[in-house]
Protein backbone atom coordinates (compact mmCIF):
# COMPACT_ATOMS: atom_id res chain seq x y z
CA UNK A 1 129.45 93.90 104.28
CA UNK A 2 131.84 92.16 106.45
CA UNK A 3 134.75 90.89 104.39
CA UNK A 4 135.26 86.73 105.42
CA UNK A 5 138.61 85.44 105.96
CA UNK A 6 138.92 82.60 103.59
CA UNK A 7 142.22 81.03 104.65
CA UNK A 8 140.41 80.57 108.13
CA UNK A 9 137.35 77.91 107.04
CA UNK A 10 137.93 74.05 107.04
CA UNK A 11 139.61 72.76 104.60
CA UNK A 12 138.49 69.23 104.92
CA UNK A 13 135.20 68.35 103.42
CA UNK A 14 134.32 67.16 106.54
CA UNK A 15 135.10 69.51 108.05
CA UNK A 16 133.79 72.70 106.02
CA UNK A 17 130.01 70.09 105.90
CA UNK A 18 129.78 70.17 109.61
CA UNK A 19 130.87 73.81 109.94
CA UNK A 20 128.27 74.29 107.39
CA UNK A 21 125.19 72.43 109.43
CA UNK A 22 126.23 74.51 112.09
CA UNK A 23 125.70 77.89 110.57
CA UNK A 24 122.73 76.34 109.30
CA UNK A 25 121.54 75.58 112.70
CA UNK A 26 122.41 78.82 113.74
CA UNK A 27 120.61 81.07 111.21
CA UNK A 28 117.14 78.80 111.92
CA UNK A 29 117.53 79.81 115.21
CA UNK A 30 118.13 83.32 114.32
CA UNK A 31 115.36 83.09 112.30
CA UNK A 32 112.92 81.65 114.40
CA UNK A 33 113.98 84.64 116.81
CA UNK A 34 113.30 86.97 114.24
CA UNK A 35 110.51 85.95 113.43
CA UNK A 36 108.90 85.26 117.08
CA UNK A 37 110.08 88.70 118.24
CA UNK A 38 107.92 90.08 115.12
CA UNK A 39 104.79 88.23 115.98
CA UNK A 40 105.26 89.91 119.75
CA UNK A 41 105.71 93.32 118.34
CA UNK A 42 102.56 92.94 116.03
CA UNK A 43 100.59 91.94 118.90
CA UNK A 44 101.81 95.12 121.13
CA UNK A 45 101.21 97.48 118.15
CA UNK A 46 97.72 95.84 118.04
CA UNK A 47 97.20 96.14 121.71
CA UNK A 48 98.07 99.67 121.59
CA UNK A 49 96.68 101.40 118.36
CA UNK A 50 94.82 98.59 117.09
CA UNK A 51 91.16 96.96 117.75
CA UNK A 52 90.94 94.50 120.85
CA UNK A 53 88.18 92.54 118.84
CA UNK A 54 88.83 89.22 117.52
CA UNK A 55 86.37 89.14 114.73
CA UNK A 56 86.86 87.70 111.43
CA UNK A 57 85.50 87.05 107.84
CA UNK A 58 83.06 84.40 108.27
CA UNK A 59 83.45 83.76 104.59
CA UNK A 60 87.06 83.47 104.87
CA UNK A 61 86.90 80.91 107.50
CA UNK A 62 84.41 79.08 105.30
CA UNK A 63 86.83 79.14 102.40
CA UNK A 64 89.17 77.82 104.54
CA UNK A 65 87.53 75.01 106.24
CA UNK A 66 85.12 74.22 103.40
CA UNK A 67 88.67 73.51 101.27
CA UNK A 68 90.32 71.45 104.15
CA UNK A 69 87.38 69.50 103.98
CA UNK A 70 87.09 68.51 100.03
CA UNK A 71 90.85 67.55 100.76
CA UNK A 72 90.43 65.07 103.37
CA UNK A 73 87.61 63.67 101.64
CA UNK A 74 89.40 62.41 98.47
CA UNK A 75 92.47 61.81 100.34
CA UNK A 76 90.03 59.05 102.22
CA UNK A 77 89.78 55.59 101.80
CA UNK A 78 86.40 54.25 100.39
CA UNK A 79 85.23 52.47 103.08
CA UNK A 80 85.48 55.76 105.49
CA UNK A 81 82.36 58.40 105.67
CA UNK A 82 82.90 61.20 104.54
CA UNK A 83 83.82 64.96 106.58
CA UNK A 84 80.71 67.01 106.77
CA UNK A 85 81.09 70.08 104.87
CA UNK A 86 80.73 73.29 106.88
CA UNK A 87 77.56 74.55 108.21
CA UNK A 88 76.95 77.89 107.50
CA UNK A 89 75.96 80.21 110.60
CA UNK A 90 72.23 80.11 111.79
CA UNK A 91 70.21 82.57 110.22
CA UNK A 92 69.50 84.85 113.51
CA UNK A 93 66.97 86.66 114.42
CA UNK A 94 67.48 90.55 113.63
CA UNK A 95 67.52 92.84 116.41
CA UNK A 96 64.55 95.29 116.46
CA UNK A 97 65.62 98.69 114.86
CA UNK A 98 64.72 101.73 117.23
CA UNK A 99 61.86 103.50 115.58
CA UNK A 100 61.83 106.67 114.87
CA UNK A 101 60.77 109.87 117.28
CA UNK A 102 61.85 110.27 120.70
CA UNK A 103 61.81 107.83 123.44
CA UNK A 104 58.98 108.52 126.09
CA UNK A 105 60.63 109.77 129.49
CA UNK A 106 60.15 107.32 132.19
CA UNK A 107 57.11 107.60 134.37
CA UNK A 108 58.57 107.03 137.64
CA UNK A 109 60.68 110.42 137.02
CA UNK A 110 58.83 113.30 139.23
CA UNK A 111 57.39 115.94 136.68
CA UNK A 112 56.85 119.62 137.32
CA UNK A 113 54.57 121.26 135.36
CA UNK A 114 55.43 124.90 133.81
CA UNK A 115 51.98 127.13 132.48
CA UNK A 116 52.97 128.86 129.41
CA UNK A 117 49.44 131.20 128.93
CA UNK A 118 48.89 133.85 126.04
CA UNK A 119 49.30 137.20 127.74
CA UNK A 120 45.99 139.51 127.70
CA UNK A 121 46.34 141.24 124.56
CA UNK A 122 46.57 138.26 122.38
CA UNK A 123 43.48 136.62 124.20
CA UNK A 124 41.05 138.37 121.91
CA UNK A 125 40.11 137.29 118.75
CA UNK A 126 41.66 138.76 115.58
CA UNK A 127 38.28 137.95 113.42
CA UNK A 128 35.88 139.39 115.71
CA UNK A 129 36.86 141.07 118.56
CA UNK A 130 35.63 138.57 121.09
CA UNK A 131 37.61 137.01 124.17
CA UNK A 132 39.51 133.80 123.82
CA UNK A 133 38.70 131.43 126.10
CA UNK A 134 40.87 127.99 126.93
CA UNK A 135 39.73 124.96 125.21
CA UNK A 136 42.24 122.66 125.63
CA UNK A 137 46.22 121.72 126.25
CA UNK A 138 49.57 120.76 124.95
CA UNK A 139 52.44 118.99 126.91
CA UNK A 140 55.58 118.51 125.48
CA UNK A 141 58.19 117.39 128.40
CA UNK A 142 62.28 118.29 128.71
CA UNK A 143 64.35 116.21 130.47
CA UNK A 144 66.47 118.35 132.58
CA UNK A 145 69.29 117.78 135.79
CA UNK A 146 69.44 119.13 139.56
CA UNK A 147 72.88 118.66 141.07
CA UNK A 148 73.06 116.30 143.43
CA UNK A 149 73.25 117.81 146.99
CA UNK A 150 74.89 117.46 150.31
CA UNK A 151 72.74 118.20 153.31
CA UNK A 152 73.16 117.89 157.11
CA UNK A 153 71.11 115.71 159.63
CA UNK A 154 70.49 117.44 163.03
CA UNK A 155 69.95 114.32 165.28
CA UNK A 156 68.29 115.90 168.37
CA UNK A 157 68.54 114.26 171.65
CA UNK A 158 66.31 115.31 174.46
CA UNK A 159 66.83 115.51 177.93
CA UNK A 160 65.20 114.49 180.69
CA UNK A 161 64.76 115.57 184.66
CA UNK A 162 62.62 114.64 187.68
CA UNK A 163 61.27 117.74 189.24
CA UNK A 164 60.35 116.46 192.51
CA UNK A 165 64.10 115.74 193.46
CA UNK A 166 66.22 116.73 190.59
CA UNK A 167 68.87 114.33 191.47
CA UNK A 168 68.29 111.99 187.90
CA UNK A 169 69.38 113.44 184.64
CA UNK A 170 68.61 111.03 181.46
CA UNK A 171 69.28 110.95 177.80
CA UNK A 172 67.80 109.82 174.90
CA UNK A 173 69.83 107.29 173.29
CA UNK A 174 71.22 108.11 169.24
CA UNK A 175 70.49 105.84 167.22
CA UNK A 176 73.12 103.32 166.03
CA UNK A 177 75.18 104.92 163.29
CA UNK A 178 77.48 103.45 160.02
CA UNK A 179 80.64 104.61 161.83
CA UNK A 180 80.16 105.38 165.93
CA UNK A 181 80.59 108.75 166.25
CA UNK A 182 81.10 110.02 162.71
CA UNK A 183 80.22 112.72 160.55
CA UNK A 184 79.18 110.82 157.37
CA UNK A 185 75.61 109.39 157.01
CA UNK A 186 74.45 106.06 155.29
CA UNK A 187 73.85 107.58 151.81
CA UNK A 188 76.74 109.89 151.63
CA UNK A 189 78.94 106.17 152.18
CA UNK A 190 77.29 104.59 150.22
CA UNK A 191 78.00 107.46 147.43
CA UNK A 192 81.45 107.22 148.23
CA UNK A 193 81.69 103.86 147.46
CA UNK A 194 79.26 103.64 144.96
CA UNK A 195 81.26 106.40 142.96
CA UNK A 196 84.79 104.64 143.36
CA UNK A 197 84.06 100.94 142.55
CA UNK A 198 80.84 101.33 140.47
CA UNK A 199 81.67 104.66 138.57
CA UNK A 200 85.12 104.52 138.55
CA UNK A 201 85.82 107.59 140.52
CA UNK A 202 88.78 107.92 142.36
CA UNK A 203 88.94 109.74 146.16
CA UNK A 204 90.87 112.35 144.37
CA UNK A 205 87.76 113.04 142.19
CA UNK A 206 85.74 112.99 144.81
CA UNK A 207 87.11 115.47 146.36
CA UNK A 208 86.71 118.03 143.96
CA UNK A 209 83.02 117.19 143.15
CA UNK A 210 82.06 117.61 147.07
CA UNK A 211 84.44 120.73 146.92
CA UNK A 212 81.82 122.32 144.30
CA UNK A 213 79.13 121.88 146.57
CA UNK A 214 80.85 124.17 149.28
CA UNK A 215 82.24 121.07 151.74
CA UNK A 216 85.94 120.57 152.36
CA UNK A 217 86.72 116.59 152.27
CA UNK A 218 90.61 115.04 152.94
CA UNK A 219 91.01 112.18 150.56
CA UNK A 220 92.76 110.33 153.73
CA UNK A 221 88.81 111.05 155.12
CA UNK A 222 87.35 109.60 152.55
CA UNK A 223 89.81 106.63 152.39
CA UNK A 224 89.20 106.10 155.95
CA UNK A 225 85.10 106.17 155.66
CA UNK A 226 85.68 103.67 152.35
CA UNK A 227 88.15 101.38 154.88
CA UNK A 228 84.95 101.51 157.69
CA UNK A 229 82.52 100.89 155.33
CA UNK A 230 84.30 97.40 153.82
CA UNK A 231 84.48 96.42 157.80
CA UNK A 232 80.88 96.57 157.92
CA UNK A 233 79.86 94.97 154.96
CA UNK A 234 82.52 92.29 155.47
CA UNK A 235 80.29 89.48 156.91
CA UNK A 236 78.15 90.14 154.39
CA UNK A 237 80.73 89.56 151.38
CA UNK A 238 81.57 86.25 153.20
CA UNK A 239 77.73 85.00 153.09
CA UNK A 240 77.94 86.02 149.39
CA UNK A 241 81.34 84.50 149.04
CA UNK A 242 79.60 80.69 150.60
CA UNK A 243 76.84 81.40 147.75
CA UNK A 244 79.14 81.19 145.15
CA UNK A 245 80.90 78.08 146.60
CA UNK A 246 77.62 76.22 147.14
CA UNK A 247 76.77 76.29 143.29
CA UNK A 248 77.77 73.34 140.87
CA UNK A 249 79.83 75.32 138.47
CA UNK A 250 82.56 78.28 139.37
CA UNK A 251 84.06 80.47 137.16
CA UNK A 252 87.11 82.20 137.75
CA UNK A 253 90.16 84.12 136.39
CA UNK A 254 93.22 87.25 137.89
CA UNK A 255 94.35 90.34 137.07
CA UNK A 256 97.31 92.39 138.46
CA UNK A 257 96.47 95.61 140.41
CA UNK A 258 99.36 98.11 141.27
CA UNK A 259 100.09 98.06 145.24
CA UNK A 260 102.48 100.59 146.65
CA UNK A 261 104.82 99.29 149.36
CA UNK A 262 106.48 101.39 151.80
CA UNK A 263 109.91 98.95 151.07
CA UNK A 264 109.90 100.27 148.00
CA UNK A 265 110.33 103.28 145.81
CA UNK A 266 107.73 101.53 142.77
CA UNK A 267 104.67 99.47 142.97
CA UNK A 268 104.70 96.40 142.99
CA UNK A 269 101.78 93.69 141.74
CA UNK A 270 98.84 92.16 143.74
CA UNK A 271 96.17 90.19 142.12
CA UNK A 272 92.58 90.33 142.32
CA UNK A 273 90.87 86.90 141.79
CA UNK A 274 87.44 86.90 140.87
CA UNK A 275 84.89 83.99 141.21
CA UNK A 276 81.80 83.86 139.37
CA UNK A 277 78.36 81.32 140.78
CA UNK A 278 76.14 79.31 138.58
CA UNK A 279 73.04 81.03 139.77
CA UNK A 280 71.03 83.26 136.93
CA UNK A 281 71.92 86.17 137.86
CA UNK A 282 75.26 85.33 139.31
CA UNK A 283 76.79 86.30 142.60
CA UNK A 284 80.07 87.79 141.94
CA UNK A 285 82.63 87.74 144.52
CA UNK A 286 86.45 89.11 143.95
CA UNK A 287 89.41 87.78 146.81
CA UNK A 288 92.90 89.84 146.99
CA UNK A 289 95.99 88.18 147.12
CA UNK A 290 99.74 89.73 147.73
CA UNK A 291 101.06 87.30 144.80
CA UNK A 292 99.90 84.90 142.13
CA UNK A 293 100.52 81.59 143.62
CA UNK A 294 98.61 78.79 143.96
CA UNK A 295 97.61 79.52 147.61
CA UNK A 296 95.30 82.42 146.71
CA UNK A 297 92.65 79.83 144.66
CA UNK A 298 93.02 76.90 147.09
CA UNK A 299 92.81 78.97 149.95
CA UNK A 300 89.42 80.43 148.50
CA UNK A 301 87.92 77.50 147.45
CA UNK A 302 88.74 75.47 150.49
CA UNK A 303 86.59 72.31 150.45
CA UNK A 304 84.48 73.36 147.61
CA UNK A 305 83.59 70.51 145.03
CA UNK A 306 82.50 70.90 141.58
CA UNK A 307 83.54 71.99 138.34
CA UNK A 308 86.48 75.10 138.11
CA UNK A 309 85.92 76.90 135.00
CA UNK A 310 89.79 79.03 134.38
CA UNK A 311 92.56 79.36 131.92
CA UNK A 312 95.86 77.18 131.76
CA UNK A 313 97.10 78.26 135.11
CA UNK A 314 99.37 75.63 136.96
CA UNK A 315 98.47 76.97 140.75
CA UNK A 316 94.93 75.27 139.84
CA UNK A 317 96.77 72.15 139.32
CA UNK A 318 96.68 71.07 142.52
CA UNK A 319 93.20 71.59 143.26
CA UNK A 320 92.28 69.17 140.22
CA UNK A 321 94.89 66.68 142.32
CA UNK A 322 92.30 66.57 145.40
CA UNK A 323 89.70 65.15 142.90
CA UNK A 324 87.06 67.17 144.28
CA UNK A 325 87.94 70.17 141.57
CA UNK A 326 86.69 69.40 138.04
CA UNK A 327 88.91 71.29 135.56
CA UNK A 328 87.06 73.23 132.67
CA UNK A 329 88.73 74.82 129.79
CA UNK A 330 88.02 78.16 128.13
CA UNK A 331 87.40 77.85 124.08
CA UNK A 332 88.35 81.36 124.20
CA UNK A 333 91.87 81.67 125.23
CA UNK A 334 92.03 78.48 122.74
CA UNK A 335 91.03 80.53 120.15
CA UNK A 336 93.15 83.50 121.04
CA UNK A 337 96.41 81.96 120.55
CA UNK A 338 95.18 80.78 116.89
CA UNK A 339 93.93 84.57 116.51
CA UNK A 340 96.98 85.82 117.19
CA UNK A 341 98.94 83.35 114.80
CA UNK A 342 96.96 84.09 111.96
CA UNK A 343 99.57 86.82 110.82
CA UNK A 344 102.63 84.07 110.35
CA UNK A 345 100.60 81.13 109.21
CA UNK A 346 97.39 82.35 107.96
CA UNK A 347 96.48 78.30 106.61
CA UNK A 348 96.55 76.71 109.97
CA UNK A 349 95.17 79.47 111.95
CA UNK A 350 91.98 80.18 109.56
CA UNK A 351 91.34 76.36 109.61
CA UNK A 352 91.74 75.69 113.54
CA UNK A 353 89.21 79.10 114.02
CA UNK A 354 87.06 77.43 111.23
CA UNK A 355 86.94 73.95 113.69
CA UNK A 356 86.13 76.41 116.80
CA UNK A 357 83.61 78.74 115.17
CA UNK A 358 81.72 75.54 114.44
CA UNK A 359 81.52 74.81 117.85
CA UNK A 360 80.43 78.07 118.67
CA UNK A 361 77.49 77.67 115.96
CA UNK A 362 76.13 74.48 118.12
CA UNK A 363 76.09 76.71 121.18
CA UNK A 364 74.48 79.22 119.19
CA UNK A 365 71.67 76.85 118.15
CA UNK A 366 71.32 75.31 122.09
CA UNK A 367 70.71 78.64 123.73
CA UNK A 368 68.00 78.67 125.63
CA UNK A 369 67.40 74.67 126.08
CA UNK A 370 67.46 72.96 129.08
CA UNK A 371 70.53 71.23 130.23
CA UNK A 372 69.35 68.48 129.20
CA UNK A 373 68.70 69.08 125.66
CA UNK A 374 71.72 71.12 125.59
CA UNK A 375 73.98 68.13 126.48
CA UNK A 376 72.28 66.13 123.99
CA UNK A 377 72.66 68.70 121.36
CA UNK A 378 76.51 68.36 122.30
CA UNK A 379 76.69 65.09 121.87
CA UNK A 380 75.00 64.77 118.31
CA UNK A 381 77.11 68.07 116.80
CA UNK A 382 79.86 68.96 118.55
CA UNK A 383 81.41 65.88 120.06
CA UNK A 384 82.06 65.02 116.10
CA UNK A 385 83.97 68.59 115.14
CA UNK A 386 85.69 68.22 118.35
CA UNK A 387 86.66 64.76 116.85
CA UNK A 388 88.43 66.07 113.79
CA UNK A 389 89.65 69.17 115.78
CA UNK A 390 91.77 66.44 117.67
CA UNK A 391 92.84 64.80 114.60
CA UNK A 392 93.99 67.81 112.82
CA UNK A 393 95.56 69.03 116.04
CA UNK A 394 97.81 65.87 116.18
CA UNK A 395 98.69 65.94 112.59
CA UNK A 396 99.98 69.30 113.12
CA UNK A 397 102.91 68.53 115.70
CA UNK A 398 105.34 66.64 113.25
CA UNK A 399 104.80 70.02 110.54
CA UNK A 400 105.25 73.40 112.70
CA UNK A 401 107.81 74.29 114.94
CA UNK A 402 107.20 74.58 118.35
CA UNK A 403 108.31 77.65 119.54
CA UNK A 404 106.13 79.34 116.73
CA UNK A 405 102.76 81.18 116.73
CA UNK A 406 101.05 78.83 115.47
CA UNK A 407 102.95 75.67 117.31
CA UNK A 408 102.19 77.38 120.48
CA UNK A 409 98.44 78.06 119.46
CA UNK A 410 98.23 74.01 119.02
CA UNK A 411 100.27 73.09 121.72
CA UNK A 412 98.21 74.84 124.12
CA UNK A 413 95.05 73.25 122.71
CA UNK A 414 96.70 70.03 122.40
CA UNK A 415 97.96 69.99 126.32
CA UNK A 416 94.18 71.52 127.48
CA UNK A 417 92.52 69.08 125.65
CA UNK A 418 90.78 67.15 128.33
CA UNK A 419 89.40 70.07 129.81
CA UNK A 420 88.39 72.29 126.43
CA UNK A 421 86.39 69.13 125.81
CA UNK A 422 84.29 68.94 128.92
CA UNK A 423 81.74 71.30 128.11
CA UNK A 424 79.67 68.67 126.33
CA UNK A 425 79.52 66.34 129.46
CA UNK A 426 77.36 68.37 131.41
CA UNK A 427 74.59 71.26 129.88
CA UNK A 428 75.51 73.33 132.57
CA UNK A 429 78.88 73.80 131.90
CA UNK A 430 79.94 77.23 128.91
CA UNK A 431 82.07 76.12 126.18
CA UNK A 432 84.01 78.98 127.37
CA UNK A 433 85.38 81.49 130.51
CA UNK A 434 84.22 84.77 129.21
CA UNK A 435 81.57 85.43 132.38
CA UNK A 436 84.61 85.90 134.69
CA UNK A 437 86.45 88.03 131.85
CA UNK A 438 83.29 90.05 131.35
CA UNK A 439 83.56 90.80 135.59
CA UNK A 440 87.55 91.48 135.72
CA UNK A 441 86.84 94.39 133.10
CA UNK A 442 85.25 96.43 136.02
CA UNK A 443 88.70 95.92 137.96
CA UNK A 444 90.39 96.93 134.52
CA UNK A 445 88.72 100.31 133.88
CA UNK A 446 88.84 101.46 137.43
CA UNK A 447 92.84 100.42 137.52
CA UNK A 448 93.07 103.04 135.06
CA UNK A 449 91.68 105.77 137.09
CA UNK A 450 93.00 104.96 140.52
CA UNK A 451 96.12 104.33 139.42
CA UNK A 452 97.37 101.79 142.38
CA UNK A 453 96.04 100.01 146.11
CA UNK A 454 97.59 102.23 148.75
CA UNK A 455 98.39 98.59 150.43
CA UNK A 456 97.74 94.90 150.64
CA UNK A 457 95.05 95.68 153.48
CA UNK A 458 93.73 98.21 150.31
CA UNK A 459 93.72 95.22 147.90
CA UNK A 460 90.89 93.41 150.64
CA UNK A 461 89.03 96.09 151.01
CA UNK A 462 88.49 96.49 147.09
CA UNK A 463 87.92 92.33 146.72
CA UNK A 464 85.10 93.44 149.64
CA UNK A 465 83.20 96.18 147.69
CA UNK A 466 83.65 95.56 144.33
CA UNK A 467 81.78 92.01 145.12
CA UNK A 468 78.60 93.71 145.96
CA UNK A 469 78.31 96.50 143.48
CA UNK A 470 79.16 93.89 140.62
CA UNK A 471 76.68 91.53 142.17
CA UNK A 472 74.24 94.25 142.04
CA UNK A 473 74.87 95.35 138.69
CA UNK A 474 74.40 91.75 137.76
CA UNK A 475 70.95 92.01 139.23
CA UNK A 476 69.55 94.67 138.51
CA UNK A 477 69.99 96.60 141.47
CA UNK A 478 71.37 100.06 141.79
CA UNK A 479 74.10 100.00 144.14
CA UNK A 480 73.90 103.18 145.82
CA UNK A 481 70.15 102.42 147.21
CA UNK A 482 71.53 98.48 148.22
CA UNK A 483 74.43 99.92 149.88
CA UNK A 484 72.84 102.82 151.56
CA UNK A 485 69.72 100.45 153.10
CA UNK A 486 71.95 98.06 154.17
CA UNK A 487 74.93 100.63 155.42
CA UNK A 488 71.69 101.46 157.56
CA UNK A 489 70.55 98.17 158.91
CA UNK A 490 73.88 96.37 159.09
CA UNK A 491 74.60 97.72 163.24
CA UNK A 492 71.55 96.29 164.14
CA UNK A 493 70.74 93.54 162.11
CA UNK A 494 70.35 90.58 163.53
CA UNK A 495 73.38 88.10 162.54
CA UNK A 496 71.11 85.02 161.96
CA UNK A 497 68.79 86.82 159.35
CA UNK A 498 72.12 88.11 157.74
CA UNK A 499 71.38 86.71 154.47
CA UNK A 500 68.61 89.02 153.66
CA UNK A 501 71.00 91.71 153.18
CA UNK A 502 72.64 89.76 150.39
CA UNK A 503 71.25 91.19 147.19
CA UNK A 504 69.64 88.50 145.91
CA UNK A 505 67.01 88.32 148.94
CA UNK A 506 67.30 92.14 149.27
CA UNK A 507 66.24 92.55 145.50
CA UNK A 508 63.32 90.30 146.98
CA UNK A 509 62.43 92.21 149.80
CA UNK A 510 62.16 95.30 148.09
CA UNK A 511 60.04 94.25 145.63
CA UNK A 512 58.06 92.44 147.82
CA UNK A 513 57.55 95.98 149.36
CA UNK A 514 56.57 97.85 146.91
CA UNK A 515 53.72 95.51 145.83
């Protein structure tokens, strides 16, 4: 311990009182430090070894909030009604249990059939002598793999000559290819791109797998067929891009993506933005940007008018100035900060994630209404927990610090207040922004096995694919047959029935097709 120099503090009361409130001041601080730099390190331990899920006792939060509530109750004058007591969650309806046995292979699979026959000497009878003969069958089915295989098309051109003067040679014409003059086919594209931003398969991969079937691929080949096929499909991404921009209600939200940069030795970060429609099933559509500013979102959105479904981000701000944006918070990343200040101030943080999971029981119970009804079911339940949410929340400002977990966690939902409450205003609106977290997790996975975007022009051409094999995954559709039919038609397709190739319509077409 450090020895302390007596002879060197105040000697005046005054003095030694102030020097006092000033070491005072100084350990809070420290310890406010302390105890903030804590709360980060729990949350990076938890990020890394811990589980991402969010999910708590239900009967702790009802402990919680059902005590808060007997509290305010008899603190209450007489003449003011009573808090509700908490409603317990729903009783829902159990999901069906698999039974037991296997699971009957699908139909549509192609079947061949294998004869397993007694040999001769066990078709006679062991009672009498006699000759068996067949009576019947049994069929019991495997499910078992081909390798997928590479295979060349010979496109044949004839030639042509008159005989009476053979001055006039002619041609047939080849068909309009994918990429003018080059070696890869529709489906073997569409593989490529299917594998990279549906499976998660980087070029490098790719390369090894075709390797194994006996053909030598450069990655710069591939990269350069990926590059061609985001030109072609590029008008098409910008008809899906105006169908997300013509809906009512857009929901969006950014990640950071490595980008390498030849003016530096490291990567550095680009953003992908993604923006998710209003139609059941949504359009998905993802835009790159070199840097997080507010231009990326405005210059996106463009005249677009409707409600803007995102987290706390300023660079929205000044689309909600034009009045034409409608700002929507996310419940979610409310309830995240009081998550992750449950470790420092238990109390608070159980009682303000009692006040949300209430709110997530009336959206429970309003699935599957109208809009209508839903907005009406808002109004009757959760405008009045939103009520006391707000009252609580104010109470709290004069009783935590700040620049603590749990100050921050109200803060936040203090200062989004406006918009966390919107939800109820319209039935078409979420309570929260987890669609457009849900389609950023396919960015997130595939960041992990790609490692980086070789550029900014890289960054596009990722926004460009990963729009249409989300949107197909989102409806149903398997990418690789989508891409490769429309990889097909796209040369010659007519620009003004472009929107068939979208894959809502194409999903359409097909089936229509097939009936």
């Amino acid at each position: 311990m450090m020895a302390v120099d007596l002879a060197a503090l105040p000697q005046a009361p005054e003095d030694l009182q102030q020097y006092c409130a000033q070491l005072l001041a100084e350990l809070a601080a420290k310890t406010q430090l302390i105890d903030k730099l804590t709360h980060e390190l729990a949350l990076f331990r938890r990020y890394l070894y811990g589980r991402r899920s969010e999910k708590l006792d239900p009967a702790q939060l009802l402990l919680e909030f059902a005590s808060w509530v007997k509290t305010m109750n008899e603190a209450a004058p007489a003449d003011v009604s009573p808090v509700a007591p908490p409603s317990a969650a729903p009783p829902s309806t159990p999901r069906p249990r698999p039974g037991h046995g296997r699971t009957p292979l699908p139909a549509l699979l192609p079947r061949q059939r294998i004869e397993h026959g007694l040999p001769p000497e066990r078709c006679i009878c062991a009672e009498c002598g006699a000759g068996l003969v067949k009576i019947g069958e049994e069929t019991s089915e495997q499910l078992d793999y081909h390798p997928a295989s590479l295979f060349v098309t010979e496109h044949v051109r004839f030639k042509y000559a008159c005989k009476a003067c053979e001055g006039q040679v002619v041609t047939s014409e080849m068909p309009a290819q994918p990429i003018d003059k080059g070696r890869p086919g529709p489906g073997l594209l569409a593989q490529v791109v299917t594998a990279k931003y549906s499976d998660h398969l980087p070029l490098n991969r790719q390369v090894a797998i075709f390797a194994r079937h006996g053909v030598g691929l450069a990655r710069q080949t591939l990269g350069d067929w990926v590059a061609a096929a985001a030109a072609l499909l590029e008008p098409v991404y910008h008809d899906l891009k105006q169908s997300v921009l013509a809906g009512k209600v857009v929901n969006t939200d950014d990640t950071a993506v490595p980008v390498q940069d030849t003016e530096r030795t490291t990567t550095r970060d680009g953003y992908l933005w993604v923006y998710v429609g209003d139609k059941a099933p949504a359009d998905i559509v993802y835009d790159y940007t070199p840097s997080r500013s507010r231009e990326g979102p405005r210059a996106f959105l463009g005249e677009f008018r409707g409600y803007l479904q995102a987290d706390a981000f300023s660079g929205y701000d000044a689309l909600y100035a034009t009045g034409r944006v409608i700002e929507v918070g996310c419940m979610a990343h409310a309830r995240r900060h009081f998550f992750e200040a449950k470790d420092s101030d238990a109390g608070r943080a159980l009682l303000a994630l009692g006040f949300i999971q209430q709110l997530y029981l009336v959206e429970r119970e309003g699935k599957g209404l109208t809009a209508e009804a839903r907005k009406a079911l808002r109004e009757d339940k959760a405008k009045p927990i939103l009520e006391r949410f707000k009252e609580w929340l104010d109470a709290q400002v004069d009783v935590v610090l700040p620049k603590s977990p749990i100050g921050e966690a109200v803060g936040y939902a203090r200062g989004q207040w406006e918009a966390l409450k919107r939800y109820t205003t319209d039935g078409d609106l979420s309570i929260d922004n987890n669609v457009s977290e849900r389609a950023l997790r396919r960015v997130c996975v595939g960041r992990n096995n790609w490692l980086f975007c070789g550029s900014d022009e890289g960054g596009k051409r990722a926004a460009i694919l990963y729009s249409l094999t989300a949107t197909c995954k989102e409806h149903g559709i398997d990418a690789w047959a989508y891409l490769k039919d429309v990889l097909e038609r796209i040369p010659t397709h007519p620009n003004r029935r472009r929107s068939e190739l979208l894959p809502r319509n194409w999903k359409v077409t097909q089936a229509a097709a097939y009936q």
